[in-house]
C-alpha atoms as a PDB file:
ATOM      1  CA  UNK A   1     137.913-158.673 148.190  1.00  0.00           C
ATOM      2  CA  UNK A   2     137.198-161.701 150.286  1.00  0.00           C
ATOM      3  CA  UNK A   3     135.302-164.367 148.130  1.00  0.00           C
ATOM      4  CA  UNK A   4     133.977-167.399 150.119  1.00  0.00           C
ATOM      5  CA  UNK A   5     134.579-170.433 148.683  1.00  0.00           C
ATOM      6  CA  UNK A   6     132.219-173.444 149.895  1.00  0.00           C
ATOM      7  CA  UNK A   7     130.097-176.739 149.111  1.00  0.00           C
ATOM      8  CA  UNK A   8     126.508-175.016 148.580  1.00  0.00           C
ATOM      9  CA  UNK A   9     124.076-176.198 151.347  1.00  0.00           C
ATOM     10  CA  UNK A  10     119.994-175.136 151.342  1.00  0.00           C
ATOM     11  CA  UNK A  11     120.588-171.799 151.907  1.00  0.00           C
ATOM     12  CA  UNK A  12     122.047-171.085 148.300  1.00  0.00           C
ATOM     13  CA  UNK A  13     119.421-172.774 146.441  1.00  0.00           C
ATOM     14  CA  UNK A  14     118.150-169.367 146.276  1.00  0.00           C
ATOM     15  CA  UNK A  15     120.895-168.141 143.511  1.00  0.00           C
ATOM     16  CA  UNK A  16     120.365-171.040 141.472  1.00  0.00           C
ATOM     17  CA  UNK A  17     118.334-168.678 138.835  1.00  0.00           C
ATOM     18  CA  UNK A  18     120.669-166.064 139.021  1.00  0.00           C
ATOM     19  CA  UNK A  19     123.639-169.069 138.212  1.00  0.00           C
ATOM     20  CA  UNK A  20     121.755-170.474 135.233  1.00  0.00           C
ATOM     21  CA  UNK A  21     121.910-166.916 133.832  1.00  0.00           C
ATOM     22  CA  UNK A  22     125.190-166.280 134.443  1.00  0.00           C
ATOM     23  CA  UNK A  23     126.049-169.645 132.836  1.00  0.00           C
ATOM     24  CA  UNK A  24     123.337-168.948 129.834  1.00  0.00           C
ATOM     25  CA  UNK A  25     125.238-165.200 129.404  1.00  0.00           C
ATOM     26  CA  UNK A  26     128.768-166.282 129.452  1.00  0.00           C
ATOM     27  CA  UNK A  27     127.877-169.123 126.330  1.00  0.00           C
ATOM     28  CA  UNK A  28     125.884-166.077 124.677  1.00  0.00           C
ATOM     29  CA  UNK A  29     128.864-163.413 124.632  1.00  0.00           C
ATOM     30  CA  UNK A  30     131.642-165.910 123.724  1.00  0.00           C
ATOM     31  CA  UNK A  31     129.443-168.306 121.235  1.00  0.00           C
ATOM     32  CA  UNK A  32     130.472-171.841 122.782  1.00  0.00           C
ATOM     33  CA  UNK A  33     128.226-174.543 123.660  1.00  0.00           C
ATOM     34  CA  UNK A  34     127.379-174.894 126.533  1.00  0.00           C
ATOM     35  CA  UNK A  35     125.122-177.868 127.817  1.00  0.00           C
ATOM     36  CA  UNK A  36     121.798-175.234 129.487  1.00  0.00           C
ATOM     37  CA  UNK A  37     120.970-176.532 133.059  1.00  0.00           C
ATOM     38  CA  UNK A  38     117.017-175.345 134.723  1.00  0.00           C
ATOM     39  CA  UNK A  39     117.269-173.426 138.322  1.00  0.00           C
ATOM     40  CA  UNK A  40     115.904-177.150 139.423  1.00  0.00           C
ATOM     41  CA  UNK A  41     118.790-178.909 138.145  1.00  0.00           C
ATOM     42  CA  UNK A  42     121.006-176.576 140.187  1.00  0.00           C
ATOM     43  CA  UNK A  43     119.050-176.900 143.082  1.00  0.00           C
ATOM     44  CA  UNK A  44     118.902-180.906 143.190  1.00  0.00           C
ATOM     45  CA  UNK A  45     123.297-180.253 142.756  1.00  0.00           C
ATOM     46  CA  UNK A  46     122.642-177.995 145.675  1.00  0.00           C
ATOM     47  CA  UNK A  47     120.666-179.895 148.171  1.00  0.00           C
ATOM     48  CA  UNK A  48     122.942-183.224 147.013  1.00  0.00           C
ATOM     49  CA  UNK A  49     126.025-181.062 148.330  1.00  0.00           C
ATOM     50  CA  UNK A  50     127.291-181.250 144.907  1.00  0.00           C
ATOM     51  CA  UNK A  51     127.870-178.277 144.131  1.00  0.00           C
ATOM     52  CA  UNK A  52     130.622-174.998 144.848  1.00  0.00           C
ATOM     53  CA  UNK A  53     129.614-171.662 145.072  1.00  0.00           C
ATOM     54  CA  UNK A  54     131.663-168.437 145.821  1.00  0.00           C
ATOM     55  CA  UNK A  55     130.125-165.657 147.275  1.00  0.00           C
ATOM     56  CA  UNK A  56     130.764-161.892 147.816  1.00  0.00           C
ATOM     57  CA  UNK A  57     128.881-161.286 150.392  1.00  0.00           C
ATOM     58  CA  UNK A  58     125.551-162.247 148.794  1.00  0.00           C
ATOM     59  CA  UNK A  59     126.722-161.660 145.327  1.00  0.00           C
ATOM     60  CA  UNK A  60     127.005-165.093 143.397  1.00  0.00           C
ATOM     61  CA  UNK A  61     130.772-164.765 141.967  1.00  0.00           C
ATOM     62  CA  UNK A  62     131.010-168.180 141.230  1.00  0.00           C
ATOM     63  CA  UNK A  63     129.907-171.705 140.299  1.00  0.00           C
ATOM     64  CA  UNK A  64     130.358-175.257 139.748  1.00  0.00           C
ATOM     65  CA  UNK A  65     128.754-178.370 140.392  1.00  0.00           C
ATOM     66  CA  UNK A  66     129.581-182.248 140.462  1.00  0.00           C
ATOM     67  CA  UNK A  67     127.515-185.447 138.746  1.00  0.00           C
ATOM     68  CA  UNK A  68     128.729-188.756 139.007  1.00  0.00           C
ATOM     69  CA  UNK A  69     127.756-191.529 135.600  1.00  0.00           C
ATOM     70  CA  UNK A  70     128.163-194.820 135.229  1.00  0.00           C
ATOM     71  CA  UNK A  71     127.731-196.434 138.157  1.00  0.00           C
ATOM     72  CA  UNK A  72     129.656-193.717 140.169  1.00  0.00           C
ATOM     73  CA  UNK A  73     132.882-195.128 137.630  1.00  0.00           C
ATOM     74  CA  UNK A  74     132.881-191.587 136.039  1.00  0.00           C
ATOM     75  CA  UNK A  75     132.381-188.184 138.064  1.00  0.00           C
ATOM     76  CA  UNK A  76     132.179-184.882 135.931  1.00  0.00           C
ATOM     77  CA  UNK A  77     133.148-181.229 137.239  1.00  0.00           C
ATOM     78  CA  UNK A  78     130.785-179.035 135.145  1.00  0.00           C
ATOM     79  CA  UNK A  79     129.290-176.002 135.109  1.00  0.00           C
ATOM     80  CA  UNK A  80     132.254-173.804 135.706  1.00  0.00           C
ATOM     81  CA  UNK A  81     131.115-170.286 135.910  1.00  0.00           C
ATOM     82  CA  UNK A  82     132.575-166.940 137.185  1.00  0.00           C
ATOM     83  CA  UNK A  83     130.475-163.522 137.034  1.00  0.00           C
ATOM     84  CA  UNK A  84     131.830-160.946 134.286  1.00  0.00           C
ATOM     85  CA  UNK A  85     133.325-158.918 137.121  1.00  0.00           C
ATOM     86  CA  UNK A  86     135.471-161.240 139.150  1.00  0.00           C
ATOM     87  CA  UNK A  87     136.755-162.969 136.005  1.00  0.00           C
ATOM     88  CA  UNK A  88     140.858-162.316 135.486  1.00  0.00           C
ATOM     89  CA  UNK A  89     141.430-162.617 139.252  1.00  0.00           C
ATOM     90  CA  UNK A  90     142.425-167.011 139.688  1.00  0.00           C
ATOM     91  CA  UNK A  91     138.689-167.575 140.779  1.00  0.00           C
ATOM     92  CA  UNK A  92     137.939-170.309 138.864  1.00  0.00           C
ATOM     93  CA  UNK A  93     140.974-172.050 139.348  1.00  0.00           C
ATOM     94  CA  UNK A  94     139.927-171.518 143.107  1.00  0.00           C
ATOM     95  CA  UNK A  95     136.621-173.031 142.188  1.00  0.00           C
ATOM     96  CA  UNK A  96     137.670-176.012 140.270  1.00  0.00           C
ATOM     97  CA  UNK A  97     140.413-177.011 142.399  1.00  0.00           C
ATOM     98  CA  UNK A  98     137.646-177.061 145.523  1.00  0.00           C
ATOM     99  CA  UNK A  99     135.481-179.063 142.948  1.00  0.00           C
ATOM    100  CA  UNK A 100     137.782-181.600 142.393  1.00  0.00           C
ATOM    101  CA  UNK A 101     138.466-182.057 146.029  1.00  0.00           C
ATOM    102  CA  UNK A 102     134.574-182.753 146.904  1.00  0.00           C
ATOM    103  CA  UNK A 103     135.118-184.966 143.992  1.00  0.00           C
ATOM    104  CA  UNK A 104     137.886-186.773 145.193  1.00  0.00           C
ATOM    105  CA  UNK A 105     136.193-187.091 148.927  1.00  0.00           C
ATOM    106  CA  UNK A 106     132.844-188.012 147.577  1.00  0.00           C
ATOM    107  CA  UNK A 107     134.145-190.660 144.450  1.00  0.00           C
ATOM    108  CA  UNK A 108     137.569-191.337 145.530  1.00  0.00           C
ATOM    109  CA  UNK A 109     138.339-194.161 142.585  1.00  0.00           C
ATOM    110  CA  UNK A 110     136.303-192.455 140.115  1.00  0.00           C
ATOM    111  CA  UNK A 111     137.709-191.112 136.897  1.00  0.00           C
ATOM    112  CA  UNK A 112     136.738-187.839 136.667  1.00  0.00           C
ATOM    113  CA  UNK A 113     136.087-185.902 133.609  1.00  0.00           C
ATOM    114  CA  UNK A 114     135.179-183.072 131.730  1.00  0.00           C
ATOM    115  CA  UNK A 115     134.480-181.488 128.033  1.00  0.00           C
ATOM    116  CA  UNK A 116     135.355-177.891 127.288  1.00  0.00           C
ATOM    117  CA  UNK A 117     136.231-175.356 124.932  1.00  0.00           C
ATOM    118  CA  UNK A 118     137.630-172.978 126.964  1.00  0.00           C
ATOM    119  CA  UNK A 119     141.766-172.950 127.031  1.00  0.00           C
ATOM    120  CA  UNK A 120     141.894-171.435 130.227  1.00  0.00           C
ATOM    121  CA  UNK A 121     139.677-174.404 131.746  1.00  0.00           C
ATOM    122  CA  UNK A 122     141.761-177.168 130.240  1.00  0.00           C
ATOM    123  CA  UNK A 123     144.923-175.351 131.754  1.00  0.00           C
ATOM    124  CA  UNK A 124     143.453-175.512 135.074  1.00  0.00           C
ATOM    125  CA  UNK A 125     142.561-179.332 134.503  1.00  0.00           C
ATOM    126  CA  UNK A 126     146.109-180.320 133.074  1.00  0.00           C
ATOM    127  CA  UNK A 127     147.211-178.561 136.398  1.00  0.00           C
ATOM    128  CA  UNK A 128     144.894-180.748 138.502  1.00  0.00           C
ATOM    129  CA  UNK A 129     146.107-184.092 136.163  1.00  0.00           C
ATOM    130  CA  UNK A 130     143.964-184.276 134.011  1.00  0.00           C
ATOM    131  CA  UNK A 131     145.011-185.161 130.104  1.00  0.00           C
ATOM    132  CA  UNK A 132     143.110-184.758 126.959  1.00  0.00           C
ATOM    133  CA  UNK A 133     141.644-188.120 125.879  1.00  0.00           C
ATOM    134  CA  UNK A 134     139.416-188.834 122.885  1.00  0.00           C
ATOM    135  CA  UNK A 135     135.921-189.732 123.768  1.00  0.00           C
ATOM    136  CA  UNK A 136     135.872-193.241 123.835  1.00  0.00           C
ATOM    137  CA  UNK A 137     137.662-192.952 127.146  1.00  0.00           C
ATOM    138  CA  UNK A 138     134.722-191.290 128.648  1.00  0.00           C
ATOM    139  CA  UNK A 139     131.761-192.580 130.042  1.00  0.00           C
ATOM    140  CA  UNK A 140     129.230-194.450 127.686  1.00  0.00           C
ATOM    141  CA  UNK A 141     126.137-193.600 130.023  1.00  0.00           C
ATOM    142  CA  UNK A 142     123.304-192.326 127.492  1.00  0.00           C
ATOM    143  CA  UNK A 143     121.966-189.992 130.808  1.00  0.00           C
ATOM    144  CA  UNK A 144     125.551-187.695 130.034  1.00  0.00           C
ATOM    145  CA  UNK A 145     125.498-187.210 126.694  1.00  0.00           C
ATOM    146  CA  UNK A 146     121.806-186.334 127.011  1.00  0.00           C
ATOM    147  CA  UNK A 147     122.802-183.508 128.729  1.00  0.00           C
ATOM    148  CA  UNK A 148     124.769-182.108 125.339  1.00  0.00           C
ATOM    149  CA  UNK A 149     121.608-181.854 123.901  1.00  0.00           C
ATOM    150  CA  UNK A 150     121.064-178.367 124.528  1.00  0.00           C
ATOM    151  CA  UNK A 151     124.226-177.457 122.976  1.00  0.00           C
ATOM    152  CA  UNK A 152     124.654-175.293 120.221  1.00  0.00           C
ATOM    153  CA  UNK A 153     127.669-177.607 119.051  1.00  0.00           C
ATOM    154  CA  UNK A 154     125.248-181.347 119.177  1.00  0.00           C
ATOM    155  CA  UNK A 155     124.683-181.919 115.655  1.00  0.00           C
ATOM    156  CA  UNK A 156     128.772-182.254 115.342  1.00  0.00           C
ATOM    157  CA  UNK A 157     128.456-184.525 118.054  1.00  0.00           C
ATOM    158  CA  UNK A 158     125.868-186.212 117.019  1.00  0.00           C
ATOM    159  CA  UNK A 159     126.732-186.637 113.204  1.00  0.00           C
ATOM    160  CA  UNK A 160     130.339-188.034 114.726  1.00  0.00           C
ATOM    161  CA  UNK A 161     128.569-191.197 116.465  1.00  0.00           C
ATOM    162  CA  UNK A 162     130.066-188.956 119.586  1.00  0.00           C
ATOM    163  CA  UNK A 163     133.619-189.199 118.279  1.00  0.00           C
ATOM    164  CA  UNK A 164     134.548-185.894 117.603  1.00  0.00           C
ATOM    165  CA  UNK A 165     133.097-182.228 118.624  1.00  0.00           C
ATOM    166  CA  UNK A 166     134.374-178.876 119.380  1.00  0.00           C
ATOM    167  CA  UNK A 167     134.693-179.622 123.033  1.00  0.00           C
ATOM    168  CA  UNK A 168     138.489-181.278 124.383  1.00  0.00           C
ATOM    169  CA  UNK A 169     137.790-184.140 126.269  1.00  0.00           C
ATOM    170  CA  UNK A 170     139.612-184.263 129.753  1.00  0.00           C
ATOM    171  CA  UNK A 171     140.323-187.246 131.940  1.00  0.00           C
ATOM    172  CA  UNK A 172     141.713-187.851 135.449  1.00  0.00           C
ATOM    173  CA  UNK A 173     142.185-191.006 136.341  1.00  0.00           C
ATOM    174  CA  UNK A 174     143.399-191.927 140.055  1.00  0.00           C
ATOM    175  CA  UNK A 175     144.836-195.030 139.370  1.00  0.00           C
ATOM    176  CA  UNK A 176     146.869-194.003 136.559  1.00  0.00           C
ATOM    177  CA  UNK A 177     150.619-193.663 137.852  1.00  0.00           C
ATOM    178  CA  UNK A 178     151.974-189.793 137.245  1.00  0.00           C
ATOM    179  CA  UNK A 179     154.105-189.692 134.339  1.00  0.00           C
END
């Protein structure tokens, strides 16, 4: 199987429907929250070359996408998906690791960041650097946390002040020296 890994340009902006399902399926059949995105949103990711897609052939195997908050301080990988049947096989680790590099290019002293309750996602993040943090080290903009709204998991975060929820907070910060 030969997946092709890429930024997303125009041309893919016609899978965006058939990503928000995947994404909207995947949070269904293993009951996390996930934060629901519109086809539009993953277009504007799309045409803002913000966004990684893996393709077989014209099969949409893969997904992730890039926002930057807070004055471009903070820059968030989200949106991690792999299709059901390519799942098992390091594709996401492919994904994420070609995420954080447009990240790096794009917002090269931003922190960047993620939430997620998936183990296999933080152990691709601690293998990129990132650590788990508590909130407070993430970005304060009001526009990301809006975006947990959809959530099935909000009213945790929400009754917390945003302290606490079931999502790990992740943090990479390029100016922190390696331990």
């Amino acid at each position: 199987m030969a997946i092709d890994i890429q930024v997303a340009n125009q041309n893919h902006t016609t899978y965006a429907t058939k990503i928000v399902s995947m994404i909207e399926d995947a949070a269904q059949k293993r009951g996390t929250g996930i934060a629901k995105r519109k086809p539009e949103y993953i277009v504007q990711k799309i045409e803002e070359g913000k966004a990684i897609i893996a393709l077989d052939g014209d099969i949409v195997a893969g997904f992730c996408y890039i926002e930057s908050w807070g004055h471009d301080k903070y820059v968030a990988n989200s949106g991690l998906i792999v299709h059901e049947d390519y799942r098992g096989q390091g594709l996401s680790k492919k994904i994420k690791q070609k995420a954080f590099e447009l990240s790096r290019e794009k917002f090269p002293t931003a922190k960047l960041f993620g939430l997620t309750t998936s183990l296999p996602v933080m152990k691709i993040n601690s293998e990129l650097g990132y650590r788990p943090v508590t909130f407070s080290e993430l970005t304060d903009d009001e526009q990301f946390w809006k975006g947990c709204q959809s959530c099935v998991n909000y009213d945790i975060l929400t009754r917390t002040d945003k302290k606490h929820c079931l999502c790990t907070g992740m943090l990479m910060d390029p100016n922190e020296k390696k331990k």
